[in-house]
C-alpha atoms as a PDB file:
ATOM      1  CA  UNK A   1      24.606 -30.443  25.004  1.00  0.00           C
ATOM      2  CA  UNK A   2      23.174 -28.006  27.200  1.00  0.00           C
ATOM      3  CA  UNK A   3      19.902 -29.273  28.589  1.00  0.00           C
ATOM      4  CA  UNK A   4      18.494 -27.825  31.716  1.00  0.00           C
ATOM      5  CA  UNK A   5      15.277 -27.989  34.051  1.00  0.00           C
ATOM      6  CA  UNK A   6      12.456 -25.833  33.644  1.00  0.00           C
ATOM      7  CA  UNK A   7      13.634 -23.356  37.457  1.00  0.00           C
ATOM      8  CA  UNK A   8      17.451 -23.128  35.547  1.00  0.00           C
ATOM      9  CA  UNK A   9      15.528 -22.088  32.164  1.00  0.00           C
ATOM     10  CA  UNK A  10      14.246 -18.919  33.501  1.00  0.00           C
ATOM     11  CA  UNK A  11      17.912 -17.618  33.182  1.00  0.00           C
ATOM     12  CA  UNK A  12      20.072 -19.532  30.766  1.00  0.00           C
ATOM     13  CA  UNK A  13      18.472 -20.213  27.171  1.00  0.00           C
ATOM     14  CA  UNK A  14      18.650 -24.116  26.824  1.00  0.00           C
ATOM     15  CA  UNK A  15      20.473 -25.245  23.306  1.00  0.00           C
ATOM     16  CA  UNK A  16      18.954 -28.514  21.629  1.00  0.00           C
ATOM     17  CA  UNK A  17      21.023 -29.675  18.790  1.00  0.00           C
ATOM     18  CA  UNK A  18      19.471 -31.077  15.813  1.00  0.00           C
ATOM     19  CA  UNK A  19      19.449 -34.912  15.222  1.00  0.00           C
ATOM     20  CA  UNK A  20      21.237 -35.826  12.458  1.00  0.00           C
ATOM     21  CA  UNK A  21      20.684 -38.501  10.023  1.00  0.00           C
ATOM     22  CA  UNK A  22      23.408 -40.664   8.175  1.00  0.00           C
ATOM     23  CA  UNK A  23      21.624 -40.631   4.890  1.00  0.00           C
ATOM     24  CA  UNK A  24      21.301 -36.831   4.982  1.00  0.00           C
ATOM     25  CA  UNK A  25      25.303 -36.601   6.048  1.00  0.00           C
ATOM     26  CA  UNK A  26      25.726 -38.856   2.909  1.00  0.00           C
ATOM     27  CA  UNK A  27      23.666 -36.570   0.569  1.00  0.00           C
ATOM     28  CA  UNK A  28      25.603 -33.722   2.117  1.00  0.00           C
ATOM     29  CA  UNK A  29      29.154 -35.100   1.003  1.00  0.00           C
ATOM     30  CA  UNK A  30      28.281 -36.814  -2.173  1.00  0.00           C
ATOM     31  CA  UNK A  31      29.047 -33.300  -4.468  1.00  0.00           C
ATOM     32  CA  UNK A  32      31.983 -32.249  -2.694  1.00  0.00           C
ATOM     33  CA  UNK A  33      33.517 -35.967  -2.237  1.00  0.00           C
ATOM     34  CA  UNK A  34      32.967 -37.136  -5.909  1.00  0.00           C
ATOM     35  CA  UNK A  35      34.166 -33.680  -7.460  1.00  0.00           C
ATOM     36  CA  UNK A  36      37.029 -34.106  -4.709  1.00  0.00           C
ATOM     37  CA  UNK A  37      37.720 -37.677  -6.146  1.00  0.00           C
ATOM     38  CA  UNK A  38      37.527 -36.962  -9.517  1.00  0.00           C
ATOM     39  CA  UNK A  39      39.788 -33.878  -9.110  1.00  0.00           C
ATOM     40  CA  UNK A  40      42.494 -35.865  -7.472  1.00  0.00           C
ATOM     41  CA  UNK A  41      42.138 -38.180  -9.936  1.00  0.00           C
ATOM     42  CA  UNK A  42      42.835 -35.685 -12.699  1.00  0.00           C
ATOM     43  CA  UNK A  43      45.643 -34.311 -10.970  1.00  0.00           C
ATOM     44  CA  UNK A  44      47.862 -37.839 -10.670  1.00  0.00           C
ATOM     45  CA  UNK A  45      46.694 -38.007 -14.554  1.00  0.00           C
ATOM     46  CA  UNK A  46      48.782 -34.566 -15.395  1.00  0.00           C
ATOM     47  CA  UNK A  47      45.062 -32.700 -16.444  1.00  0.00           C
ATOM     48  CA  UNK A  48      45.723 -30.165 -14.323  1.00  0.00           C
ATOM     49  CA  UNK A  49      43.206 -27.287 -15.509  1.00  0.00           C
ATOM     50  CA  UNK A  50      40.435 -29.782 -15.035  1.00  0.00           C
ATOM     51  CA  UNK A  51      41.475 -31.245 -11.971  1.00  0.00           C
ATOM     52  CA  UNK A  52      41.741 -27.175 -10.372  1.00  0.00           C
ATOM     53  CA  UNK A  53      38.470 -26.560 -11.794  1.00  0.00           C
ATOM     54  CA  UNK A  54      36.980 -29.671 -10.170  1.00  0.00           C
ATOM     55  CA  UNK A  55      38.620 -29.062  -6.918  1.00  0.00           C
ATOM     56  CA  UNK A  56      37.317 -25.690  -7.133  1.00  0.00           C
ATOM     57  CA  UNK A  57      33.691 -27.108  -7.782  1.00  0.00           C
ATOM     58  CA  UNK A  58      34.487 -29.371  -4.247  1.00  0.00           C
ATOM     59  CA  UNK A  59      35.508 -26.813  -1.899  1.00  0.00           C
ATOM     60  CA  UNK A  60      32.583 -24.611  -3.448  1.00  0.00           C
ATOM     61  CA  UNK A  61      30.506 -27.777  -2.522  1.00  0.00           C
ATOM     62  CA  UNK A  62      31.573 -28.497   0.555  1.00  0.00           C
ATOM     63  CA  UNK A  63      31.469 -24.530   1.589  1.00  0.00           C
ATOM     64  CA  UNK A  64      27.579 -23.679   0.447  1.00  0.00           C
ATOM     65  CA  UNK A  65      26.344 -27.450   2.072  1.00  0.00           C
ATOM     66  CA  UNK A  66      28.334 -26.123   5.486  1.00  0.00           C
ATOM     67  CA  UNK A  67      26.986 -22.607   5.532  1.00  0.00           C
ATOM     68  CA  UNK A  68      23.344 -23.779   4.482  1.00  0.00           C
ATOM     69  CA  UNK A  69      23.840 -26.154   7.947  1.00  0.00           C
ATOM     70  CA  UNK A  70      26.273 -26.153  10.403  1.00  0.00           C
ATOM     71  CA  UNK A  71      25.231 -25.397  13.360  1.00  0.00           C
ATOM     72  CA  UNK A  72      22.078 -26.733  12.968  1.00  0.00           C
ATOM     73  CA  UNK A  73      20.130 -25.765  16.595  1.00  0.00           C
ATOM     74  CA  UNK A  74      17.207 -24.525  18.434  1.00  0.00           C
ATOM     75  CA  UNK A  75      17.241 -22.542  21.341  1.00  0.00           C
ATOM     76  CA  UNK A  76      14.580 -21.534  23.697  1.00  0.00           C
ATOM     77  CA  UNK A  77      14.866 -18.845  25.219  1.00  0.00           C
ATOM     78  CA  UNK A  78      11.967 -17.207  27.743  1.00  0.00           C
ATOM     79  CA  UNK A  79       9.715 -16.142  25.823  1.00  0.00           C
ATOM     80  CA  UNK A  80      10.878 -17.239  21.994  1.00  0.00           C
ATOM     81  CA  UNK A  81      12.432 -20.119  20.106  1.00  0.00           C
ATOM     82  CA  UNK A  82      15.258 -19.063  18.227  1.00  0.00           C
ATOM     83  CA  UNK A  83      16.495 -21.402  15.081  1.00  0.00           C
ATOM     84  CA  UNK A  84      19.748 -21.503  13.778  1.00  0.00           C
ATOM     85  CA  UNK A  85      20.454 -23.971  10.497  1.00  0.00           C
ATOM     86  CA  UNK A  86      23.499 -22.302   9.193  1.00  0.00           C
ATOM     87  CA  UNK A  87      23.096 -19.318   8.049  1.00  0.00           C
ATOM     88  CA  UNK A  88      19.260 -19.127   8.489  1.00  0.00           C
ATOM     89  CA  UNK A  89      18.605 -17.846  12.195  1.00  0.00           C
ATOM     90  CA  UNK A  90      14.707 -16.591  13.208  1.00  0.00           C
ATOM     91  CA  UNK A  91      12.862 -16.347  16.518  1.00  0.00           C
ATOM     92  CA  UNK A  92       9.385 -17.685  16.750  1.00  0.00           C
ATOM     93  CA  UNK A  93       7.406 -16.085  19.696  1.00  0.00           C
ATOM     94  CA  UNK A  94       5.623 -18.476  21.862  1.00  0.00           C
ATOM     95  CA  UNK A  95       2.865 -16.039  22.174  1.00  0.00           C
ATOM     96  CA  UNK A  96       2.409 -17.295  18.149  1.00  0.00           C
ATOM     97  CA  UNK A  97       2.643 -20.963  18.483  1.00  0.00           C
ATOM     98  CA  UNK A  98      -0.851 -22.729  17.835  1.00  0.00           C
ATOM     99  CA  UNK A  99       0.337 -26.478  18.219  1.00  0.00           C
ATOM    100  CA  UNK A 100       3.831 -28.261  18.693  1.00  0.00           C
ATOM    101  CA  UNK A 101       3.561 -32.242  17.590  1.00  0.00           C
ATOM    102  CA  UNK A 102       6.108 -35.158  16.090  1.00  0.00           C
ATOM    103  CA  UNK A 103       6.425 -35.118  12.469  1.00  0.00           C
ATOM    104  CA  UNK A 104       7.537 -36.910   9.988  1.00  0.00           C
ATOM    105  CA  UNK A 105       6.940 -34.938   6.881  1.00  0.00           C
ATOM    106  CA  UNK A 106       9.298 -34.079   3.975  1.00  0.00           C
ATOM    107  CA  UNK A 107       8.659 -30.963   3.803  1.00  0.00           C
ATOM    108  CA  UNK A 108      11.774 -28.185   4.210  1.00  0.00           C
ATOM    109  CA  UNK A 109      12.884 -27.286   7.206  1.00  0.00           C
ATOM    110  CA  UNK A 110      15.818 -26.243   9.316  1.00  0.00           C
ATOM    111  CA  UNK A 111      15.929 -30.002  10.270  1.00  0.00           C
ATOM    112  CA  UNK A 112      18.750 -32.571   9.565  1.00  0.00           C
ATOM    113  CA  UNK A 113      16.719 -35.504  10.723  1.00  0.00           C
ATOM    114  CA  UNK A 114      13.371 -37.585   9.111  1.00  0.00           C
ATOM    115  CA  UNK A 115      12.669 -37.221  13.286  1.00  0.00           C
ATOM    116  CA  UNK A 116      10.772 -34.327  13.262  1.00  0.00           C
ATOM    117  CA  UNK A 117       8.911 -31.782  15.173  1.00  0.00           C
ATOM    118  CA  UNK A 118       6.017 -30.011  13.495  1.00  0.00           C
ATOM    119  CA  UNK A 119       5.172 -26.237  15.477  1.00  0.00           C
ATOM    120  CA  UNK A 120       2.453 -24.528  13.657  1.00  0.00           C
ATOM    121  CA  UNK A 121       1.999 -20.602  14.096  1.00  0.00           C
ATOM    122  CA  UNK A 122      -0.624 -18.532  12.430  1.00  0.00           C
ATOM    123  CA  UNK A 123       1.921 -17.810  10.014  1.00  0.00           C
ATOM    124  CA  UNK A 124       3.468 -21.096   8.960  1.00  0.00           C
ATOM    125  CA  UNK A 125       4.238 -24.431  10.169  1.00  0.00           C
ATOM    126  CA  UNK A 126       8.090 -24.771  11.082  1.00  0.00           C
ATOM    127  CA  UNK A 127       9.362 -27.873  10.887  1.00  0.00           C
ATOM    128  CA  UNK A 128      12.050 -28.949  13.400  1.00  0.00           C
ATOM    129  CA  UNK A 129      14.629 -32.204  14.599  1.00  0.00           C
ATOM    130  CA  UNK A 130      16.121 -32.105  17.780  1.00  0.00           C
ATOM    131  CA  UNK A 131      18.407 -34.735  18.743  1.00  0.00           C
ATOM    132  CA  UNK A 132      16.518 -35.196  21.647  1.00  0.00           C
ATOM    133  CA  UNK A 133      12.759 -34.242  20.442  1.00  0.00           C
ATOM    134  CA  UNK A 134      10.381 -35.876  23.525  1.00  0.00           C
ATOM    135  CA  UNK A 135      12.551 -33.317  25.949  1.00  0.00           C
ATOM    136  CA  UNK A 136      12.181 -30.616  24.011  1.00  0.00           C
ATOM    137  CA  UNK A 137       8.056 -30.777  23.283  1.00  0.00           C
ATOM    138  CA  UNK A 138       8.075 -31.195  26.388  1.00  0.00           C
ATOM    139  CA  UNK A 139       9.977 -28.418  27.522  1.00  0.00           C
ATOM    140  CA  UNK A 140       8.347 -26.598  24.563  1.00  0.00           C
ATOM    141  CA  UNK A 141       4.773 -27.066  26.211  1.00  0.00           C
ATOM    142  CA  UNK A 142       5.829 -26.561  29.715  1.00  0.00           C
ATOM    143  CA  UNK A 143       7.630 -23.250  28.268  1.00  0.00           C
ATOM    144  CA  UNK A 144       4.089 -22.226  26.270  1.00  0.00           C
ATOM    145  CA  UNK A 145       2.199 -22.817  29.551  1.00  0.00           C
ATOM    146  CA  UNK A 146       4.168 -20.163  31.419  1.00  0.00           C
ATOM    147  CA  UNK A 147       3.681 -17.746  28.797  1.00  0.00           C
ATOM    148  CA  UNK A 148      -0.002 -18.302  28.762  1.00  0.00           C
ATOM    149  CA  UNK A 149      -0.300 -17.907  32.695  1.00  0.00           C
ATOM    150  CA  UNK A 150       2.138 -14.482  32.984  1.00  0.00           C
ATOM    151  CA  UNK A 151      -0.065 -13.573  30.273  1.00  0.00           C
ATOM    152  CA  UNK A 152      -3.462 -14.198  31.897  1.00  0.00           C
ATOM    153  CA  UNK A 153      -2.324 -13.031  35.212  1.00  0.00           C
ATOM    154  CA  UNK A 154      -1.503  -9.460  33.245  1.00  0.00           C
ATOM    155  CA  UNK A 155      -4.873  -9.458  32.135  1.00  0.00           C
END
């Protein structure tokens, strides 16, 4: 984990992982595990064409529930936050955030926790879990309020 003050910020990007529930893990692995079991199960039984397509079925499984979320992080950067869930990376501009607030909605989201951080842009709302989420508002906000005083000392 890579978590920095706001002075060593300026420079280096700080990484927040997401927080990770065991329920969500468990979801995760049921498809792969039970097509893995079953397979293997197959196989000591000598039905070997089912048991390869099964054990094809769990490493296809297991592959599209990795890509869709490992590594699950969020970066901020100097003047964005960039999210990366898998596959799925975006920036969000702070210059766009409206608000940035705990959550505990069910709504979809880069997030593999029911811990959740709710940042609403003019856009859409972006829903969040960092393992450690009262840092990261926090560094959120204190990262939004330099933005908003470079840009009112431009203007």
């Amino acid at each position: 984990m890579n978590i920095k003050n706001a002075s060593e910020r300026s420079s280096r990007p700080t990484i927040y992982p997401s927080a990770i529930d065991a329920w969500i893990v468990v979801m995760l692995l049921l498809a792969p595990m039970t097509s893995l079991a079953i397979g293997l199960y197959l196989l000591q039984q000598g039905q070997s064409s089912g048991a390869i397509t099964l054990l094809l079925c769990a490493a296809a499984a297991g592959s599209l529930s990795a890509a869709a979320t490992v590594p699950c992080r969020y970066t901020l950067h100097n003047d964005a936050l960039t999210v990366r869930c898998g596959l799925l990376c975006y920036q969000i501009p702070f210059a766009e955030i409206l608000s940035v607030s705990k959550s505990a909605t069910i709504l979809s989201g880069p997030a593999l926790s029911m811990k959740r951080v709710l940042i609403k842009t003019s856009n859409r709302n972006h829903i969040l879990s960092p393992n450690q989420r009262d840092v990261f508002i926090d560094d959120l906000e204190q990262s939004l309020k330099k933005v908003e005083r470079i840009t009112s000392e431009e203007e």
